[in-house]
N, C-alpha and C. Protein backbone atom coordinates (compact mmCIF):
# COMPACT_ATOMS: atom_id res chain seq x y z
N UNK A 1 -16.56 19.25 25.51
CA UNK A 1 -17.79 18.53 25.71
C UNK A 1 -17.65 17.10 25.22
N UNK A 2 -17.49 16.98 23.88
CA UNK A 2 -16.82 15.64 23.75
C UNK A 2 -16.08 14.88 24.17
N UNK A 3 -15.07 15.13 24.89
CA UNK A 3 -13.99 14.37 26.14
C UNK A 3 -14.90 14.14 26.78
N UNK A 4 -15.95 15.05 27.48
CA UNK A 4 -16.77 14.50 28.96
C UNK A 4 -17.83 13.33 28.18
N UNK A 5 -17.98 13.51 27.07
CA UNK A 5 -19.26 12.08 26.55
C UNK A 5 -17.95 11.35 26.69
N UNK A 6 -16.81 11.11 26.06
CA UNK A 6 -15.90 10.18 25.84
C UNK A 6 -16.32 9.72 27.09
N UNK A 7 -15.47 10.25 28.17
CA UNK A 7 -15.36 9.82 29.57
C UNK A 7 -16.42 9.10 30.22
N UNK A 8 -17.46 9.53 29.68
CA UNK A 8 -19.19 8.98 30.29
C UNK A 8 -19.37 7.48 29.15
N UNK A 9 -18.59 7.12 28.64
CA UNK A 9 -19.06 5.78 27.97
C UNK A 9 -19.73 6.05 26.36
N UNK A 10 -19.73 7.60 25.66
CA UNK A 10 -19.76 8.01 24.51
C UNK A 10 -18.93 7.78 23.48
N UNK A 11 -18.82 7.08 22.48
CA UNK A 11 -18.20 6.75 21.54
C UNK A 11 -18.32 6.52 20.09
N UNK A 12 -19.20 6.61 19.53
CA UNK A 12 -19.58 6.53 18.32
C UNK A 12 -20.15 7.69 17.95
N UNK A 13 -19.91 7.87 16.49
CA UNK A 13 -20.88 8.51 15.67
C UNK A 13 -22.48 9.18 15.86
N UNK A 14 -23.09 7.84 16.02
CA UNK A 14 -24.30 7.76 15.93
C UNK A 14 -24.53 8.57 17.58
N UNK A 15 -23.91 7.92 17.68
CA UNK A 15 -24.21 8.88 19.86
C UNK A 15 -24.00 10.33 20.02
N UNK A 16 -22.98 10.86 19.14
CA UNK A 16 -22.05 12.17 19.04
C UNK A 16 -23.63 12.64 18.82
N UNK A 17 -23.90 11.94 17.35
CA UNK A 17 -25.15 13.07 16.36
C UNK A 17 -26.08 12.99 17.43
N UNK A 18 -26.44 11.90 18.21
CA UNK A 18 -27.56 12.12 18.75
C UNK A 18 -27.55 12.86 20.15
N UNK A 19 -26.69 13.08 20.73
CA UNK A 19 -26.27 13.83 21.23
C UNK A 19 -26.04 16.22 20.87
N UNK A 20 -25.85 15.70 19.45
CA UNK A 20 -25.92 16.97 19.02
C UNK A 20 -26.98 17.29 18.82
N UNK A 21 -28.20 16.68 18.18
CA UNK A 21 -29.02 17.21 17.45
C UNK A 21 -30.36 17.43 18.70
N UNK A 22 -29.94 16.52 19.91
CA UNK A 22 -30.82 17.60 21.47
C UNK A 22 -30.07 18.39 21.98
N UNK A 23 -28.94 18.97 21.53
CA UNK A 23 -28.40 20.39 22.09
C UNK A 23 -29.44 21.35 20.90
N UNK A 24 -28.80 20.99 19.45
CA UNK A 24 -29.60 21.86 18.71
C UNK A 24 -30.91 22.05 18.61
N UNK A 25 -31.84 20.91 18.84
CA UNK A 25 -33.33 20.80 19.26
C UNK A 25 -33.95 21.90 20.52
N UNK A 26 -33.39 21.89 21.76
CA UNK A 26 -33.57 23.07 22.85
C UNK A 26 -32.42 24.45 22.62
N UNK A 27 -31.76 23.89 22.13
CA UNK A 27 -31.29 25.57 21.33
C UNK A 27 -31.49 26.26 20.43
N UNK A 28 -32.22 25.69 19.40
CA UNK A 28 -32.37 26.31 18.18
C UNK A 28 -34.17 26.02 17.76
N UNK A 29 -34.48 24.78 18.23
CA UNK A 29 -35.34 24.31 17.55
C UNK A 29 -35.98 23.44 16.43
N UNK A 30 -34.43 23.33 16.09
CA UNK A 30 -34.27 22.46 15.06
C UNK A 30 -33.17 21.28 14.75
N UNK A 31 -33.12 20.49 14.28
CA UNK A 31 -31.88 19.03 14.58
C UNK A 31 -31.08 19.79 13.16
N UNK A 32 -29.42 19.27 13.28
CA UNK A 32 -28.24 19.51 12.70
C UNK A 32 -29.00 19.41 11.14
N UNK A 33 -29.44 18.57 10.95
CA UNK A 33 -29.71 18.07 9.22
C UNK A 33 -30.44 19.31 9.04
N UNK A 34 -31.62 19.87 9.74
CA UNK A 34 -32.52 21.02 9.20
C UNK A 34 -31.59 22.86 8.94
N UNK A 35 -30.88 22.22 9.31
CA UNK A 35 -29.74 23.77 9.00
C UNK A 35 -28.42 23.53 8.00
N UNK A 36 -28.80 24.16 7.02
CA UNK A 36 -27.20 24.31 6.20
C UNK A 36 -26.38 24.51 6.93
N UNK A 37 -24.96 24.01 6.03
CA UNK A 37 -23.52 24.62 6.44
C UNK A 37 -23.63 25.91 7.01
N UNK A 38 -24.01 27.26 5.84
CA UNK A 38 -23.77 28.64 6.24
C UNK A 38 -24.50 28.97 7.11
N UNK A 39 -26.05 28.80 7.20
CA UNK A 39 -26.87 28.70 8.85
C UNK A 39 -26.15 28.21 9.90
N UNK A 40 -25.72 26.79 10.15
CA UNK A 40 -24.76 26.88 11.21
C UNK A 40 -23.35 27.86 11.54
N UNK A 41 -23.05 28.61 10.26
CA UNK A 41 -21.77 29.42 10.69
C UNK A 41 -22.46 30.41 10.96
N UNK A 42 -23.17 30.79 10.57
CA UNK A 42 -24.09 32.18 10.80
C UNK A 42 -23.88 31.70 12.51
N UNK A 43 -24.61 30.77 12.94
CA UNK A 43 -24.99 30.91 14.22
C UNK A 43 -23.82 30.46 15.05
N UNK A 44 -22.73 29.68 14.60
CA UNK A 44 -21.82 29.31 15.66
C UNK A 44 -20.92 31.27 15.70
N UNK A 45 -21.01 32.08 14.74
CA UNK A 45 -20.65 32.95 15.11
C UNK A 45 -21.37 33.98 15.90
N UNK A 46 -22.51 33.80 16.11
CA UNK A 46 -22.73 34.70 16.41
C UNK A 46 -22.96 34.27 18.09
N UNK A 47 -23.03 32.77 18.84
CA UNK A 47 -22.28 32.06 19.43
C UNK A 47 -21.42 32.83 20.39
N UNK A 48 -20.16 33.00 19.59
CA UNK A 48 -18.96 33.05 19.88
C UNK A 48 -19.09 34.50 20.44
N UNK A 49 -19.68 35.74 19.20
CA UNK A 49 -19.84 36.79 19.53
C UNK A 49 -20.65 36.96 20.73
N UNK A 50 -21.37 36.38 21.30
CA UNK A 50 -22.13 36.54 22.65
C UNK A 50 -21.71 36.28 23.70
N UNK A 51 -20.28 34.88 23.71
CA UNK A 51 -19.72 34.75 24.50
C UNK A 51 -18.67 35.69 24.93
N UNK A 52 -18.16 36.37 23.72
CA UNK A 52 -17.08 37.35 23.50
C UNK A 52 -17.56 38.33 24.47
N UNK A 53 -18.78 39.27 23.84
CA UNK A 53 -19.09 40.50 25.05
C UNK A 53 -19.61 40.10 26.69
N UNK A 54 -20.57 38.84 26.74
CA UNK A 54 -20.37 38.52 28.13
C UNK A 54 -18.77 38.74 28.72
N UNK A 55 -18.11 37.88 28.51
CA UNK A 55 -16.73 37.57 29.11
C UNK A 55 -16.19 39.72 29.45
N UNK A 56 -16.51 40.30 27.99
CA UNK A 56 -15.94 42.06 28.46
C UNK A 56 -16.81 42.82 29.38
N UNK A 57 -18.31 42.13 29.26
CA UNK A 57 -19.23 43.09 30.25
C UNK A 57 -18.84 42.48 31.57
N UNK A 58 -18.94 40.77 31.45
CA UNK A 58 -17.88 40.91 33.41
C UNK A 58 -16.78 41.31 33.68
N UNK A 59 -15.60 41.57 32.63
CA UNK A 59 -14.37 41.99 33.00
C UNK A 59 -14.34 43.86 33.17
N UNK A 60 -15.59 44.21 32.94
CA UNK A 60 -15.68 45.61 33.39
C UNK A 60 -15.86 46.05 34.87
N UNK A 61 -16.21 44.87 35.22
CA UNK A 61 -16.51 45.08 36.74
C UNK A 61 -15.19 45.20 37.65
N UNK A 62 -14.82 43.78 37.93
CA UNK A 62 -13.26 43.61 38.82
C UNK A 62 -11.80 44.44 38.06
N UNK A 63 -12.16 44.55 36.81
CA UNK A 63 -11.12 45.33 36.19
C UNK A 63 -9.93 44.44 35.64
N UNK A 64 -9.93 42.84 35.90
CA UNK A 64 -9.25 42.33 35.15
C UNK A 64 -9.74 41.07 34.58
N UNK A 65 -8.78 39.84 34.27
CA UNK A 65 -9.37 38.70 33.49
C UNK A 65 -10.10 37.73 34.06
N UNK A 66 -11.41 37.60 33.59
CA UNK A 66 -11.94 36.42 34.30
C UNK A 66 -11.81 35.04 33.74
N UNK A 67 -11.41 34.98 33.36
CA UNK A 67 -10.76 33.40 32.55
C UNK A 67 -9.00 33.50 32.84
N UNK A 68 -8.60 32.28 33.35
CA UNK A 68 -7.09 32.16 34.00
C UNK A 68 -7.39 30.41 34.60
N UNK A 69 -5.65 30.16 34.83
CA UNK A 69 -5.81 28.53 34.88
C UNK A 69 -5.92 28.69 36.48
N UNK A 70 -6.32 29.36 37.31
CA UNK A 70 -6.93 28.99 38.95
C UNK A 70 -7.84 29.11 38.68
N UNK A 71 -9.08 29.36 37.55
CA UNK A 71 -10.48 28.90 38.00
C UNK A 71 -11.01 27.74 37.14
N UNK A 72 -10.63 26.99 36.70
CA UNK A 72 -10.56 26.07 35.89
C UNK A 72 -11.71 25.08 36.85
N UNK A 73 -12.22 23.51 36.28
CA UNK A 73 -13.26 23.39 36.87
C UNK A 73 -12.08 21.78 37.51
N UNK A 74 -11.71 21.69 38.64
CA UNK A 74 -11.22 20.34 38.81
C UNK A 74 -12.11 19.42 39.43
N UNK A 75 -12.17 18.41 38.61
CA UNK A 75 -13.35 17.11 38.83
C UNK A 75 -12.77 15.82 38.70
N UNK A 76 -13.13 15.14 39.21
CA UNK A 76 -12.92 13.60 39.10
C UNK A 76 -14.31 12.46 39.30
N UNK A 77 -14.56 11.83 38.22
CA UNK A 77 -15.67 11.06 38.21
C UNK A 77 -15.75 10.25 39.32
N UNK A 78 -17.08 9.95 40.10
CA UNK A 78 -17.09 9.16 40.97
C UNK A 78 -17.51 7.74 40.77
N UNK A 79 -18.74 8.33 39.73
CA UNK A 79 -19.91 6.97 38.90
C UNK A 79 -19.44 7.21 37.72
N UNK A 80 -18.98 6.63 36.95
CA UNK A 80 -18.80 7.45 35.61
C UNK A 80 -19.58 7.89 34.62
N UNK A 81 -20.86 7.15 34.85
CA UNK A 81 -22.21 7.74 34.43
C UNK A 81 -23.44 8.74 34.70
N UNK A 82 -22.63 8.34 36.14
CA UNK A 82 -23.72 9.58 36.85
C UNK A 82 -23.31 10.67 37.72
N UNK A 83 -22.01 10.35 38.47
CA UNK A 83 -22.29 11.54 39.59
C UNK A 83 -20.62 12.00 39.35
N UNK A 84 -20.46 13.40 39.30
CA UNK A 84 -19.19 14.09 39.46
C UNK A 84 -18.57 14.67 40.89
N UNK A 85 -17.58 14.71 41.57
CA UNK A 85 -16.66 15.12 42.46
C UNK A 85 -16.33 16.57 41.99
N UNK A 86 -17.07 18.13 42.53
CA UNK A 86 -16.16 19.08 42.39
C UNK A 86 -14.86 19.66 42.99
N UNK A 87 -13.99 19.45 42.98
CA UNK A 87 -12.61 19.36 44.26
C UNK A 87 -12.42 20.89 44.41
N UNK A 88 -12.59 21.76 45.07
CA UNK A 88 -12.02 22.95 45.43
C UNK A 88 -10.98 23.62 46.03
């Protein structure tokens, strides 16, 4: 996610946080400063753990891996601020 702000003209500090703290605002409800350290590990794990069983409840279906380097997302900026190229 950070490479794609890089790429979009993101570079500082101050942009990163402000940038983080409206992911955490519509995700959580609350900005980075209102959560401790261990509150955020609490939740980046449990995060991870949600992504973990999604990824096994779809791989129950087709029967094998759904993550591999042919589905990867290939893009190339057109605007660099605004509009993306999905290449298929």
């Amino acid at each position: 996610m950070t490479d794609t702000w890089n790429e979009n003209g993101i570079y500082t500090d101050k942009e990163y946080a402000i940038l983080t703290n409206e992911i955490y605002k519509e995700w959580l409800g609350f900005t980075a400063k209102e959560y401790s350290f261990e509150e955020n590990k609490k939740i980046a794990k449990l995060g991870g753990h949600a992504a973990k069983s999604t990824k096994a409840d779809l791989e129950k279906n087709p029967g094998e891996t759904i993550i591999s380097s042919n589905n990867n997302l290939n893009y190339q900026y057109i605007d660099e601020k605004e509009k993306i190229e999905i290449n298929n």
